[in-house]
C-alpha atoms as a PDB file:
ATOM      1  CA  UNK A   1     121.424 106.421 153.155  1.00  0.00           C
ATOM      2  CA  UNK A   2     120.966 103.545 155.551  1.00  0.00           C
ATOM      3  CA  UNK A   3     119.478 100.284 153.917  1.00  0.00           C
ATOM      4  CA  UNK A   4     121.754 101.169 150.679  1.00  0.00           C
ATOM      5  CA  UNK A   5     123.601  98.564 149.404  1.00  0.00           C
ATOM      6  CA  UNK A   6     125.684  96.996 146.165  1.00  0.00           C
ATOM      7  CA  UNK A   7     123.082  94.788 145.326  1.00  0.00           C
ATOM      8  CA  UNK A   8     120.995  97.718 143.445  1.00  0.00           C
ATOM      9  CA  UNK A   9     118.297  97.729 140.995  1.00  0.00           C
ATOM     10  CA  UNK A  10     116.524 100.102 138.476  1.00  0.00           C
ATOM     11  CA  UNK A  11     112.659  99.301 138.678  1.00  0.00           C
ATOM     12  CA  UNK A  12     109.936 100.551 136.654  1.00  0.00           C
ATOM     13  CA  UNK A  13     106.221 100.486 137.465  1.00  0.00           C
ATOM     14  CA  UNK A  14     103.397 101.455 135.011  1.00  0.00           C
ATOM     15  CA  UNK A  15     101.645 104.834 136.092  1.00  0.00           C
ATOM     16  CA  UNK A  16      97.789 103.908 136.631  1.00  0.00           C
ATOM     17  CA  UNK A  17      96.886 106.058 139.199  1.00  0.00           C
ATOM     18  CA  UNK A  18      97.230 103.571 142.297  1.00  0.00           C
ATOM     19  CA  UNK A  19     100.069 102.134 144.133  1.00  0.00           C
ATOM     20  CA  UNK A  20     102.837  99.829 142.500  1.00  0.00           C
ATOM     21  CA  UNK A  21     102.675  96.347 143.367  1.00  0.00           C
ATOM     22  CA  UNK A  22     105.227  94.780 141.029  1.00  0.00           C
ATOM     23  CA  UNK A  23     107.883  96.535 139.435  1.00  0.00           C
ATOM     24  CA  UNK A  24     109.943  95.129 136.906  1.00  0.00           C
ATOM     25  CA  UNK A  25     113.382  95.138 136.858  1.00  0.00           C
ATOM     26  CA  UNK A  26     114.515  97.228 134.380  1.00  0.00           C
ATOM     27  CA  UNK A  27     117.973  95.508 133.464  1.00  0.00           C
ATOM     28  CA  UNK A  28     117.560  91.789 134.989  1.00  0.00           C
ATOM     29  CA  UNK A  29     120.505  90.290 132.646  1.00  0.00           C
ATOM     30  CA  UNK A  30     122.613  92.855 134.682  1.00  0.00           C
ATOM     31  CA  UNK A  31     122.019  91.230 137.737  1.00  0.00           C
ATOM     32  CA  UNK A  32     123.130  93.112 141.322  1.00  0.00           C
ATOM     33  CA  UNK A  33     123.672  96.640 140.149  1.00  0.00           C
ATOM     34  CA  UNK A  34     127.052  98.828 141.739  1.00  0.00           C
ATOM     35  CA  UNK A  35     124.802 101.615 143.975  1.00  0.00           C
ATOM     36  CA  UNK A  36     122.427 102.911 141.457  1.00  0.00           C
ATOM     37  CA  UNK A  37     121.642 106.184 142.151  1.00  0.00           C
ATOM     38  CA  UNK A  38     120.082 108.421 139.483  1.00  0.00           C
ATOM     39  CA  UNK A  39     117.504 107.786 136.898  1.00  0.00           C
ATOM     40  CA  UNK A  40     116.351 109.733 133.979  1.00  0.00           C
ATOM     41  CA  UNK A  41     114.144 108.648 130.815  1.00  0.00           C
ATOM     42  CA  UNK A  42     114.990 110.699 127.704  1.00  0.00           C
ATOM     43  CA  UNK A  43     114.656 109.690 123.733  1.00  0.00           C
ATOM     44  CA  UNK A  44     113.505 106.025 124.737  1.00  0.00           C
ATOM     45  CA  UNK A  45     115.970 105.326 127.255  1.00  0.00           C
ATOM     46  CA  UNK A  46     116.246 104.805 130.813  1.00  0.00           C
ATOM     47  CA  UNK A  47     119.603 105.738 131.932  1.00  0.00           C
ATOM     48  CA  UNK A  48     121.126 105.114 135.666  1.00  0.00           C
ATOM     49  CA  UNK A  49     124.357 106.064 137.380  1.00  0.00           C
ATOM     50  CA  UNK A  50     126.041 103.824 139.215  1.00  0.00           C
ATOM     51  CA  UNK A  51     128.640 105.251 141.732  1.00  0.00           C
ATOM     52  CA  UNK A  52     130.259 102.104 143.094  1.00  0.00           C
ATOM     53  CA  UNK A  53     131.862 101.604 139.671  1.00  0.00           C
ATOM     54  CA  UNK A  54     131.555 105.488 138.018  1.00  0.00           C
ATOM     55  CA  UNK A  55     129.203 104.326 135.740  1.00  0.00           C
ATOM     56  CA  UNK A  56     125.732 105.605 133.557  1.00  0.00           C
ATOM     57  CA  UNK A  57     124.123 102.589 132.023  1.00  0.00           C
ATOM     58  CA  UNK A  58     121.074 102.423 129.512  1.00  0.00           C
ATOM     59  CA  UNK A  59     118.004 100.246 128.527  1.00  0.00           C
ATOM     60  CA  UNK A  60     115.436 100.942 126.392  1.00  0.00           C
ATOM     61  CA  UNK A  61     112.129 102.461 127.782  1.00  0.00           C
ATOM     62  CA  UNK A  62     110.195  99.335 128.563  1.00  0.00           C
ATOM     63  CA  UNK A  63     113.342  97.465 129.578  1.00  0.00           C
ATOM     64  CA  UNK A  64     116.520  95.257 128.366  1.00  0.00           C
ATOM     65  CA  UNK A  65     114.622  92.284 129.629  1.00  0.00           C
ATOM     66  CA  UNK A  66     117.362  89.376 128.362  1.00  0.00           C
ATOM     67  CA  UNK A  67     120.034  91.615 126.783  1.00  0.00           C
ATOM     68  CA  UNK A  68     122.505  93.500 129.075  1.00  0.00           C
ATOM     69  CA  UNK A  69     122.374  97.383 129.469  1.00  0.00           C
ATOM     70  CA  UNK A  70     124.233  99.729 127.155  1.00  0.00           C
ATOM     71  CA  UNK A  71     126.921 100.796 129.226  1.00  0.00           C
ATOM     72  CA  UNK A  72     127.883 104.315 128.119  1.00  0.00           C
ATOM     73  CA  UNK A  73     130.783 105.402 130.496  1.00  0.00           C
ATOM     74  CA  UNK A  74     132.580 103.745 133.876  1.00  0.00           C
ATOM     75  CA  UNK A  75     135.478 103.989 135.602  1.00  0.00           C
ATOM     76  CA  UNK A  76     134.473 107.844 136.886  1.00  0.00           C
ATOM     77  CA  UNK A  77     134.694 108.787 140.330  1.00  0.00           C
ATOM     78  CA  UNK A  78     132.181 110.905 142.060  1.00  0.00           C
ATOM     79  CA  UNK A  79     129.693 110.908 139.316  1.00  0.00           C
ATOM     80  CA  UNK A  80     126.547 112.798 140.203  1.00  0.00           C
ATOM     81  CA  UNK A  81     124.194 115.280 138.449  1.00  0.00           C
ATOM     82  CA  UNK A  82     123.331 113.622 135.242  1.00  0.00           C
ATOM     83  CA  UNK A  83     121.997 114.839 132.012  1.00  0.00           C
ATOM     84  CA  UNK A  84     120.769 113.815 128.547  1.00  0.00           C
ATOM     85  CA  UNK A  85     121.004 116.211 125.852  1.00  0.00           C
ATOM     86  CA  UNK A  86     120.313 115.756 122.059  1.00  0.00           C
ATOM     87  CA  UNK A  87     123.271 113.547 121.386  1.00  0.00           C
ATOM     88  CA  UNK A  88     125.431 113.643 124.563  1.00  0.00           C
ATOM     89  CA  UNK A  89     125.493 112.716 128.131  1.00  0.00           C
ATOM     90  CA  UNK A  90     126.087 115.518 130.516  1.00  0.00           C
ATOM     91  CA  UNK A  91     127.332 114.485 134.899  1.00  0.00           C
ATOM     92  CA  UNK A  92     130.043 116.548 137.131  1.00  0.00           C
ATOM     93  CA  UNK A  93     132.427 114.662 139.252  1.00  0.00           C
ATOM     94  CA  UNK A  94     133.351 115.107 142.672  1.00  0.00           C
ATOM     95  CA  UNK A  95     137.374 114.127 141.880  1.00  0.00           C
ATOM     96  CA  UNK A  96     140.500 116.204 141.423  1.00  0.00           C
ATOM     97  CA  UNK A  97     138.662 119.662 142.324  1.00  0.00           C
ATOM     98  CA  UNK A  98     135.571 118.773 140.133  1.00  0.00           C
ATOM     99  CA  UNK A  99     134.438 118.897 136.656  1.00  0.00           C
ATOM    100  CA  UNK A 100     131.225 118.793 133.792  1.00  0.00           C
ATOM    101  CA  UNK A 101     131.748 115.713 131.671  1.00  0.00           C
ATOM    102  CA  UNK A 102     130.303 114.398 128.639  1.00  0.00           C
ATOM    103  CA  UNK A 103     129.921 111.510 126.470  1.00  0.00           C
ATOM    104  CA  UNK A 104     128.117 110.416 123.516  1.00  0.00           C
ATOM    105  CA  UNK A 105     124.730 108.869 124.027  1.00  0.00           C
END
């Protein structure tokens, strides 16, 4: 995508039928965010992947606002796809041929 860049952030706006003029950043104590990519809001969580650093982070619903984001699993490469079920994280990876991963939430 062109205009993407390392410096990433997850915003949030609240839904009132109009335009969003100011979102808030979802994880500010994280600062300049590795490429985040996908978002998904499940059991009163926002949760992000990052793919510069093979990551899926987590704040609650309205925000971490001074704490840092849980971060739930890094170090993947090719992370894509992701998932929240009852009590695990669900992505597929891109590496060695491919694969369905999971993690606790």
């Amino acid at each position: 995508l062109s205009g993407w860049t390392a410096d990433g952030h997850v915003y949030r706006c609240a839904y009132a039928g109009g335009p969003c003029d100011q979102p808030e950043d979802v994880a500010p104590a994280a600062g300049a965010l590795a490429r985040p990519k996908e978002v998904l809001v499940a059991g009163g969580r926002i949760y992000w992947t990052s793919t510069d650093d093979g990551s899926i982070s987590s704040c609650p619903v309205p925000g971490c606002g001074a704490d840092p984001p849980v971060v739930h699993v890094t170090g993947r490469q090719g992370i894509s796809n992701l998932a929240v079920g009852s009590s695990c994280l669900f992505w597929t990876e891109n590496a060695g041929g491919g694969a369905v991963m999971k993690a606790p939430r």
